[in-house]
Protein backbone atom coordinates (compact mmCIF):
# COMPACT_ATOMS: atom_id res chain seq x y z
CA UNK A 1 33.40 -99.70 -43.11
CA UNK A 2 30.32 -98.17 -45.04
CA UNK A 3 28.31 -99.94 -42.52
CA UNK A 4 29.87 -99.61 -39.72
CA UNK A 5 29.59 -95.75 -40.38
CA UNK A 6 25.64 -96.05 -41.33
CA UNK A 7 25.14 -97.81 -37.95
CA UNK A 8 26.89 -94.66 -36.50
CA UNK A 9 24.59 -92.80 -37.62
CA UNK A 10 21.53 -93.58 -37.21
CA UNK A 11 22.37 -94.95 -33.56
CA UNK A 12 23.46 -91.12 -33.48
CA UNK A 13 20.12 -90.27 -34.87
CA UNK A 14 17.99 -92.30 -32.06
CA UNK A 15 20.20 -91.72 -28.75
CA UNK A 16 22.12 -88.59 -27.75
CA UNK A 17 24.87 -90.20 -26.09
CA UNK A 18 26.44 -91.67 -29.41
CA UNK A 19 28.40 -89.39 -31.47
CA UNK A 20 27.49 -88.97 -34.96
CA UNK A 21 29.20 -85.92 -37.36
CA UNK A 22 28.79 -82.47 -36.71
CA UNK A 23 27.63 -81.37 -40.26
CA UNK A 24 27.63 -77.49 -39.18
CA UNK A 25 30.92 -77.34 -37.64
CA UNK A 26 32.74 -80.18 -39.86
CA UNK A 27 33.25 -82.49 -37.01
CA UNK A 28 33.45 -86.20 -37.47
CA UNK A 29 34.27 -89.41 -35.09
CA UNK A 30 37.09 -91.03 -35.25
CA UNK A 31 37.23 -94.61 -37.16
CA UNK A 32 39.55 -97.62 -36.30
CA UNK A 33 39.48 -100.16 -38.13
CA UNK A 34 40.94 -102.93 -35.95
CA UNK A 35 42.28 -106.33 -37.49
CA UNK A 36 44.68 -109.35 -36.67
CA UNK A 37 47.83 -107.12 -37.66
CA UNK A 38 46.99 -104.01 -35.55
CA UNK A 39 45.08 -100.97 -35.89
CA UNK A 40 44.58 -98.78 -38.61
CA UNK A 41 42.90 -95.21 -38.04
CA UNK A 42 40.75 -94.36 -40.70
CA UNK A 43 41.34 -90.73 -42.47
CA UNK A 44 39.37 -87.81 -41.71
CA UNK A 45 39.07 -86.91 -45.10
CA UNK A 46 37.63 -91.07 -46.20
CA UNK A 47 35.49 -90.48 -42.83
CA UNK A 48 33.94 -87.37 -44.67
CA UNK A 49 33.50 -88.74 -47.92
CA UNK A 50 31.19 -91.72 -46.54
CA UNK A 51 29.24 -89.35 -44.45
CA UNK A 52 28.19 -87.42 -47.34
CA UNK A 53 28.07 -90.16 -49.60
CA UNK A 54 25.19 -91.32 -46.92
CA UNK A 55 23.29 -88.19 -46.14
CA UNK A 56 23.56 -87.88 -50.22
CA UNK A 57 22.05 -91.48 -50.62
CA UNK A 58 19.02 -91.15 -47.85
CA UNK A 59 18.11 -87.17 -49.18
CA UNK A 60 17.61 -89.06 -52.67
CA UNK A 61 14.98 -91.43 -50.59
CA UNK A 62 13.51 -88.86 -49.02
CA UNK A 63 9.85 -87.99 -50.63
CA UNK A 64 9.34 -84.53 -51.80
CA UNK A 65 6.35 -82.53 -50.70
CA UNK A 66 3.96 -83.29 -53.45
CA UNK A 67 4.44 -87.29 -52.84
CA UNK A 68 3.19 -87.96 -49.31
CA UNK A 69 -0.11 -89.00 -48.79
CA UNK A 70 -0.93 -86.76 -46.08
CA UNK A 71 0.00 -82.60 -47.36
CA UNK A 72 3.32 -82.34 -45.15
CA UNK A 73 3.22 -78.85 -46.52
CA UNK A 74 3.00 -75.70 -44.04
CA UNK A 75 -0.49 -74.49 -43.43
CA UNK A 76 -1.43 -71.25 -45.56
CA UNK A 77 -2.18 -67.65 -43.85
CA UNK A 78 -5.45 -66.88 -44.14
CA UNK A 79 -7.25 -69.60 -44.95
């Protein structure tokens, strides 16, 4: 399911017409996980947990300011 959810994502992140969460208002899809015996709908609450567990995971690859090579800092006043 983890992977299902990170293809979510990012095909959230590259094309408006897929829904990905809404991390401001706490809104997330809905998951099914469907098998030979029937369906089973995923918990909100399981849904939430991977979705942060994710954003958690790719914020700890992101590189801070300081490690770019090109200064992805904003400009300063004045000169």
């Amino acid at each position: 399911m983890k992977i299902a959810i990170e293809a979510l994502f990012d095909a959230a992140d590259e094309d408006v017409g897929t829904g990905g969460p809404d991390l401001v208002r706490d809104i997330f899809p809905t998951v099914v996980s469907i098998t030979v015996e029937g369906t089973l709908e995923i918990p909100e609450d399981d849904i939430r947990a991977l979705f942060n567990e994710l954003i958690s995971e790719r914020r700890g690859q992101m590189l801070l300011p300081h490690e770019h090579t090109v200064d992805v800092r904003r400009p300063r006043r004045g000169g």
